[in-house]
C-alpha atoms as a PDB file:
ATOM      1  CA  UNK A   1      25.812  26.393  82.506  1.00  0.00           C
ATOM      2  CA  UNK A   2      22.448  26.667  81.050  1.00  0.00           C
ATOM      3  CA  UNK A   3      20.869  27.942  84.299  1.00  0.00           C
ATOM      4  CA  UNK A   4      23.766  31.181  83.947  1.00  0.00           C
ATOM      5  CA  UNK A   5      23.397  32.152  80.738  1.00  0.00           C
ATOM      6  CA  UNK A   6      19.453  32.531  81.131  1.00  0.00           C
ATOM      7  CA  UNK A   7      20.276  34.410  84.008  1.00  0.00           C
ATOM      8  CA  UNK A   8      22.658  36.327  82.786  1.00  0.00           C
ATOM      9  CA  UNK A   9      19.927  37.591  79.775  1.00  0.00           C
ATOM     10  CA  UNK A  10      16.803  37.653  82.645  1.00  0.00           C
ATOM     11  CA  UNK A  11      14.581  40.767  81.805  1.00  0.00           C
ATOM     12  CA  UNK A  12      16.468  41.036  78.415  1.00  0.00           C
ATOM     13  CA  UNK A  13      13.915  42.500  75.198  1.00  0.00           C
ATOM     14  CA  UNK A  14      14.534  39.698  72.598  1.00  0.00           C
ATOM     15  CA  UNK A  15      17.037  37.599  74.629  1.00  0.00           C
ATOM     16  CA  UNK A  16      16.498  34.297  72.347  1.00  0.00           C
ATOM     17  CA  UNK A  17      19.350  34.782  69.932  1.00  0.00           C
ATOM     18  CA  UNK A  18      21.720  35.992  72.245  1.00  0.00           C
ATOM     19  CA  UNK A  19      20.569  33.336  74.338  1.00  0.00           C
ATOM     20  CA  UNK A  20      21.000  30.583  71.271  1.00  0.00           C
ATOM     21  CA  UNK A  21      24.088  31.985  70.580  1.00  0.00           C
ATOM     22  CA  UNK A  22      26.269  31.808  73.526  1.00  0.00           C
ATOM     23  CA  UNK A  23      24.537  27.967  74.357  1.00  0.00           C
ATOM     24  CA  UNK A  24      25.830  27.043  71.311  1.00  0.00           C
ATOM     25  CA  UNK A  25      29.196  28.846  72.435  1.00  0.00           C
ATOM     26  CA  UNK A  26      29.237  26.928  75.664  1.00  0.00           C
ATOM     27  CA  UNK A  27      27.994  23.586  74.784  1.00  0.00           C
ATOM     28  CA  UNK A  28      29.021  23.087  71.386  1.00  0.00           C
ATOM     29  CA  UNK A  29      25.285  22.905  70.481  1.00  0.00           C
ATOM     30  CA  UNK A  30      21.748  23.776  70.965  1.00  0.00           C
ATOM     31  CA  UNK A  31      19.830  20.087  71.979  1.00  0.00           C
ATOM     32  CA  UNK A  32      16.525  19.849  72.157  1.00  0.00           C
ATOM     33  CA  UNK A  33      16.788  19.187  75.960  1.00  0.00           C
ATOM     34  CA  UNK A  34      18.178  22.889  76.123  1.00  0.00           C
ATOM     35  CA  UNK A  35      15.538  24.244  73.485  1.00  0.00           C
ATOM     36  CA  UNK A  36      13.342  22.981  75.811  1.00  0.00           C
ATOM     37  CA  UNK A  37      14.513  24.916  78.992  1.00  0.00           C
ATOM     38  CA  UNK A  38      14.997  28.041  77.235  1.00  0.00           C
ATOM     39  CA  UNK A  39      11.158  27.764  75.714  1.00  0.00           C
ATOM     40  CA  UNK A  40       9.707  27.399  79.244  1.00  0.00           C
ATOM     41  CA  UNK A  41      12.324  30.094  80.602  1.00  0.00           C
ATOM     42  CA  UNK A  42      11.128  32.631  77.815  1.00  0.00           C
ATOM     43  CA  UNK A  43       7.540  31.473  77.878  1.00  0.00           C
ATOM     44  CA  UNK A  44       7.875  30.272  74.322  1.00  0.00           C
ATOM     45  CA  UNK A  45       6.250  27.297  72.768  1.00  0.00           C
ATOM     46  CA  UNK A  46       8.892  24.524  72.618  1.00  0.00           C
ATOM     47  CA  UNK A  47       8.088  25.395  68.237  1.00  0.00           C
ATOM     48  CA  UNK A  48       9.522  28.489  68.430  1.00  0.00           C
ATOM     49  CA  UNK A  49      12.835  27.979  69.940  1.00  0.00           C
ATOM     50  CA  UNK A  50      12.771  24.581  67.628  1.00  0.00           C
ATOM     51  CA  UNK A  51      12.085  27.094  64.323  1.00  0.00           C
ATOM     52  CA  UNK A  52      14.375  29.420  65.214  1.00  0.00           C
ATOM     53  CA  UNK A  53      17.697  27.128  66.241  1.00  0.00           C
ATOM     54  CA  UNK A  54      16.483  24.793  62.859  1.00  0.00           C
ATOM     55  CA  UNK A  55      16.575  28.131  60.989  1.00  0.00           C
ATOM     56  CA  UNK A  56      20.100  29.570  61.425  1.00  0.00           C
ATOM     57  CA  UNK A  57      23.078  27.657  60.141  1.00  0.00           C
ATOM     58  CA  UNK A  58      24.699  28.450  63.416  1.00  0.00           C
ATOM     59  CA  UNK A  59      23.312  26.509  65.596  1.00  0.00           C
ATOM     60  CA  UNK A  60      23.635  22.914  65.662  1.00  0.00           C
ATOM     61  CA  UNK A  61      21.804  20.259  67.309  1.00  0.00           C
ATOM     62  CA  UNK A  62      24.710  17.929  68.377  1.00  0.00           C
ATOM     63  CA  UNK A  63      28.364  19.386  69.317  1.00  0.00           C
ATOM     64  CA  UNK A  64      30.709  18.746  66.051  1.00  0.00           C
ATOM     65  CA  UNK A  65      34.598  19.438  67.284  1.00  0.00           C
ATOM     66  CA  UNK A  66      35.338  19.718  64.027  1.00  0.00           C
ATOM     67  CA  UNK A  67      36.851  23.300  62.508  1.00  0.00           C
ATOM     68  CA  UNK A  68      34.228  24.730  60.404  1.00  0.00           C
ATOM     69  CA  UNK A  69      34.043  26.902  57.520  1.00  0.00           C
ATOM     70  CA  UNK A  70      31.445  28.727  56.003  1.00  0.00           C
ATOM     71  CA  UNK A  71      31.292  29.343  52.334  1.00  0.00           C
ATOM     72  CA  UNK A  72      28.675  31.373  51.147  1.00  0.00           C
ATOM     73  CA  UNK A  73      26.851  30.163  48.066  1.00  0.00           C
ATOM     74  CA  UNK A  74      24.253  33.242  47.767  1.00  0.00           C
ATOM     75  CA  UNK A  75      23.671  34.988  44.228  1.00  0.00           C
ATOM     76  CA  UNK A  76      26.268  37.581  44.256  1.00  0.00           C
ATOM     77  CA  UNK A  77      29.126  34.836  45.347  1.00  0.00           C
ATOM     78  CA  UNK A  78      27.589  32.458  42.373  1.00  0.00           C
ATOM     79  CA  UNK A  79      27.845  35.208  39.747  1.00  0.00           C
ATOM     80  CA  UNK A  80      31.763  35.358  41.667  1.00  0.00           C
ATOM     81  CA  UNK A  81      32.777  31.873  40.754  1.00  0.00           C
ATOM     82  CA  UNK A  82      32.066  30.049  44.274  1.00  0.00           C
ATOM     83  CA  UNK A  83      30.151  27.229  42.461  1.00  0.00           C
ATOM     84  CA  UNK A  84      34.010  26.250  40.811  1.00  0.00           C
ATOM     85  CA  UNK A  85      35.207  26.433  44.197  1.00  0.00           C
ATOM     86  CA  UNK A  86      33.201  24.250  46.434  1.00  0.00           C
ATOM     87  CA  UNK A  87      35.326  21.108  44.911  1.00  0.00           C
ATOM     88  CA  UNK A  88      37.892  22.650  45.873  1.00  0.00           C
ATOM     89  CA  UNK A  89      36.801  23.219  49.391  1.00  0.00           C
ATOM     90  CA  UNK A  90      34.581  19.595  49.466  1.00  0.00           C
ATOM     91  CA  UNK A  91      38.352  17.668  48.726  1.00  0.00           C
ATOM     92  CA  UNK A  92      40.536  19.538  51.476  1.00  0.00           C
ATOM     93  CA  UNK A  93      37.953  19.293  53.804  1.00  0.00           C
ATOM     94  CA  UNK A  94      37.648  15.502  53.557  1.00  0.00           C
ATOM     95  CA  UNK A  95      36.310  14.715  57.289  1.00  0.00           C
ATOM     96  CA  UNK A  96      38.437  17.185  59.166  1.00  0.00           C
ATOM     97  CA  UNK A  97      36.658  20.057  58.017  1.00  0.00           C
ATOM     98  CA  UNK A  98      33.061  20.796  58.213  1.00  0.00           C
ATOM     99  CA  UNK A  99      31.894  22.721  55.298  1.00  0.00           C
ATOM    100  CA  UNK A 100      28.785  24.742  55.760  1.00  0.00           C
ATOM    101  CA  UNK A 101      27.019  26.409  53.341  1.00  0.00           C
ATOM    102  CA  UNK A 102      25.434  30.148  54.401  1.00  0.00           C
ATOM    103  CA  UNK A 103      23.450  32.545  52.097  1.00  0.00           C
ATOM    104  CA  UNK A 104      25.201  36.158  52.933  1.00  0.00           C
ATOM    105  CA  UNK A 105      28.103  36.667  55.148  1.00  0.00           C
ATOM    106  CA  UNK A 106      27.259  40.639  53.874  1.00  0.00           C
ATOM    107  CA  UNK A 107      30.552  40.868  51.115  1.00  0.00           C
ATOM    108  CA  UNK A 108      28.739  40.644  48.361  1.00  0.00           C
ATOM    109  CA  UNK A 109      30.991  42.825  46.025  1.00  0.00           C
ATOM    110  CA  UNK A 110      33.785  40.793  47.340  1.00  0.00           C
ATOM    111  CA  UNK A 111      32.801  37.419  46.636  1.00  0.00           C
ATOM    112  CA  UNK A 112      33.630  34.802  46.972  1.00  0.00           C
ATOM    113  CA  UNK A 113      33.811  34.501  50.485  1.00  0.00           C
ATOM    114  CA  UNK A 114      33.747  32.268  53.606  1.00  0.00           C
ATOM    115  CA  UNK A 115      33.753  32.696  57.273  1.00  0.00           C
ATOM    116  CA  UNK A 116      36.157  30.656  60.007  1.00  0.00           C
ATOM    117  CA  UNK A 117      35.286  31.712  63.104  1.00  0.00           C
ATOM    118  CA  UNK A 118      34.817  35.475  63.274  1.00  0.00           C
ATOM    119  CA  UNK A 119      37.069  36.154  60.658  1.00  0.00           C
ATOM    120  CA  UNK A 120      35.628  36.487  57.315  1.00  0.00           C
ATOM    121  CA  UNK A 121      37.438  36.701  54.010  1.00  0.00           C
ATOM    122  CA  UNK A 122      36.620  37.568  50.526  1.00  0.00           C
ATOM    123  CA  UNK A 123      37.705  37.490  47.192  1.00  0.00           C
ATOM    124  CA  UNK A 124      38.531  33.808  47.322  1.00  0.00           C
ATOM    125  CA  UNK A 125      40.148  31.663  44.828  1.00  0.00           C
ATOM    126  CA  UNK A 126      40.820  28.161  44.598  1.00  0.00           C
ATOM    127  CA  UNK A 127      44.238  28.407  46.003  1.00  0.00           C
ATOM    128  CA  UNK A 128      43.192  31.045  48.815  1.00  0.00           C
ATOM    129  CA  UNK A 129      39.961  28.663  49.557  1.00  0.00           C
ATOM    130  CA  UNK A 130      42.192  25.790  49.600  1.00  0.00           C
ATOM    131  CA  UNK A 131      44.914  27.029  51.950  1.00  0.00           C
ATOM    132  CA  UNK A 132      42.103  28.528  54.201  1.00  0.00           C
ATOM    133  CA  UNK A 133      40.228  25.345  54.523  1.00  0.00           C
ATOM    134  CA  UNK A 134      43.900  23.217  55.029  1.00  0.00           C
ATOM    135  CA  UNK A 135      44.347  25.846  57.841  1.00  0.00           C
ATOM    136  CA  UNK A 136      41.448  25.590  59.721  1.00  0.00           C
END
């Protein structure tokens, strides 16, 4: 699987984030095994597919087949409310759920918002954050 998606992004300009992103997409994660392929096939240092893959909240480095949702906690959210929220989130989550915190899903005048999947939504409260977390 590895061996086709480098392939399939050969001779690419910037191919490591589209690379990262459908591995993770395949295999549920981005190991360092795979960082490690991906380094020698983009003649990167081992470092810099490590930085990168650490860097990103997407990427994770063991498969997790649990739903996840991301809430994002940066400054414009905060001045929202999203602060109240995350107990909200953190107790119908329990351990079904993983919560994951991201800086900017890009609705800041909209906050609070969170991302499951590719669908994002905004203006959250703790009944809307609630239900969306029970659902996911």
């Amino acid at each position: 699987m590895l061996d086709e998606i480098l392939t399939r992004h050969a001779n690419r300009e910037g191919a490591l984030l589209p690379i990262l992103h459908d591995v993770q997409h395949a295999l549920g994660c981005v190991s360092e095994a795979a960082e490690a392929v991906i380094a020698k096939a983009l003649n990167l240092s081992r470092a810099e597919v490590h930085g990168v893959v650490s860097f990103y909240p997407d990427f994770t480095a063991a498969p997790d087949p649990r739903p996840c949702v991301q809430l994002c906690r940066a400054e414009a959210c905060q001045s929202r409310g999203v602060e109240a929220l995350v107990p909200v989130a953190e107790a119908a989550a329990g351990d079904r759920v993983r919560l994951a915190t991201v800086y900017c899903l890009g609705l800041c005048s909209v906050g609070p918002s969170a991302r499951v999947g590719d669908k994002l939504h905004a203006r959250l409260d703790a009944d809307r954050l609630r239900e969306l977390v029970e659902q996911a």
